[in-house]
Protein backbone atom coordinates (compact mmCIF):
# COMPACT_ATOMS: atom_id res chain seq x y z
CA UNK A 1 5.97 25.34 60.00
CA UNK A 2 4.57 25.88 57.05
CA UNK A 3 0.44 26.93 57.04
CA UNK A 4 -0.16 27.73 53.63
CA UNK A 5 -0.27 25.07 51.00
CA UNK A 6 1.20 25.75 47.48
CA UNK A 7 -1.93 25.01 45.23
CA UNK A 8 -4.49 23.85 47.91
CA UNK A 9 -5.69 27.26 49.36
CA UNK A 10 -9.31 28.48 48.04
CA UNK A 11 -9.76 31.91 46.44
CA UNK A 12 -12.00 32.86 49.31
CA UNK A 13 -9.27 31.98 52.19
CA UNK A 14 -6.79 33.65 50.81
CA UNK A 15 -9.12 36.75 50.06
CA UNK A 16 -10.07 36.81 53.56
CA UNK A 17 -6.39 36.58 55.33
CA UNK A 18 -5.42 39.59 52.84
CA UNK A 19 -7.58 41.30 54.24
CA UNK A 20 -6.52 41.27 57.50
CA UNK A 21 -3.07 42.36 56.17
CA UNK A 22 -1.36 45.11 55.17
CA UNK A 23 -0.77 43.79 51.82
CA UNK A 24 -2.13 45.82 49.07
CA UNK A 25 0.01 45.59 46.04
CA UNK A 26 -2.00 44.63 43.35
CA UNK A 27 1.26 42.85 41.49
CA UNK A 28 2.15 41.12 45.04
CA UNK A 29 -1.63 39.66 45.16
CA UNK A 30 -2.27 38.05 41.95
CA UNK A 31 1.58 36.08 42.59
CA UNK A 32 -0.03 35.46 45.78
CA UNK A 33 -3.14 33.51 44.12
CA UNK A 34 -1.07 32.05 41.16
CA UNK A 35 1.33 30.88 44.22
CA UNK A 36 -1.92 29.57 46.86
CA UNK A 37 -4.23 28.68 44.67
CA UNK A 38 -3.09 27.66 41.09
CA UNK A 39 0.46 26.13 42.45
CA UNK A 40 2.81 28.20 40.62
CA UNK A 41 6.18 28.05 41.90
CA UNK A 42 7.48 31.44 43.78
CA UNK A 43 9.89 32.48 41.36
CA UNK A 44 7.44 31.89 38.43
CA UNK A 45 5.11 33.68 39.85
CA UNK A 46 7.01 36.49 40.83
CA UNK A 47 8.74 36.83 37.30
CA UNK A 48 4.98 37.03 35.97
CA UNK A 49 3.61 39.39 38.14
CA UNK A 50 6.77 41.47 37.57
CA UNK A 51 8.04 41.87 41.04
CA UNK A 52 11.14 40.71 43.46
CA UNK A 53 10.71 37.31 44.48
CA UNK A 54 12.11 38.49 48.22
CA UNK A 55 8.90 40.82 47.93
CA UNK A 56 6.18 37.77 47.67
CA UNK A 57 8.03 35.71 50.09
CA UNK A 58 8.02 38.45 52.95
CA UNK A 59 4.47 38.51 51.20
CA UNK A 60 3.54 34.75 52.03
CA UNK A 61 5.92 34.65 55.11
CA UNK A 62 3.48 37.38 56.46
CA UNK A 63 0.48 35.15 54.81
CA UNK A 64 1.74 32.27 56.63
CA UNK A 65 2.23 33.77 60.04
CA UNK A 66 -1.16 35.19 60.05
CA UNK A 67 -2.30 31.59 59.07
CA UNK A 68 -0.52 30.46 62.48
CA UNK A 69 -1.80 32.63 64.75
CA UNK A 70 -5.31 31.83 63.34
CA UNK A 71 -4.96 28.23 64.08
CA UNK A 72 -3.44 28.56 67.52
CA UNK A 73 -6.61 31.30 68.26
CA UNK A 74 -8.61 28.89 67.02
CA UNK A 75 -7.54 26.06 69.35
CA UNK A 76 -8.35 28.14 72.36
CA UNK A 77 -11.79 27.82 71.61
């Protein structure tokens, strides 16, 4: 199930669950936020950014799997 909303994620959320990633490409990022938070489809935003597509969707796939684990930790409380 999907976590992450194309478009509807702030700047700040998505700033905050890099962070507790090991993603640090600077290219992989800003496709990240033109993907999250402006609602650029993958492949557009991967062409701009000038990587591989399969990069920033192991990229949000790892995003999104954080996003999970958050929620269900969140539900214990």
């Amino acid at each position: 199930m999907k976590m992450l909303l194309r478009g509807a994620e702030s700047p700040e959320r998505i700033k905050l669950m890099l962070k507790m990633t090991g993603i640090r490409s600077p290219e992989i990022i800003a496709a990240i936020y033109e993907h999250l938070q402006f609602g650029m489809r993958e492949k557009h935003a991967a062409i701009k950014h000038g990587v591989e597509q399969q990069n920033l969707n192991r990229a949000l796939n790892n995003l999104n799997e954080f996003a999970k684990d958050y929620e269900e930790l969140k539900a214990l409380d």
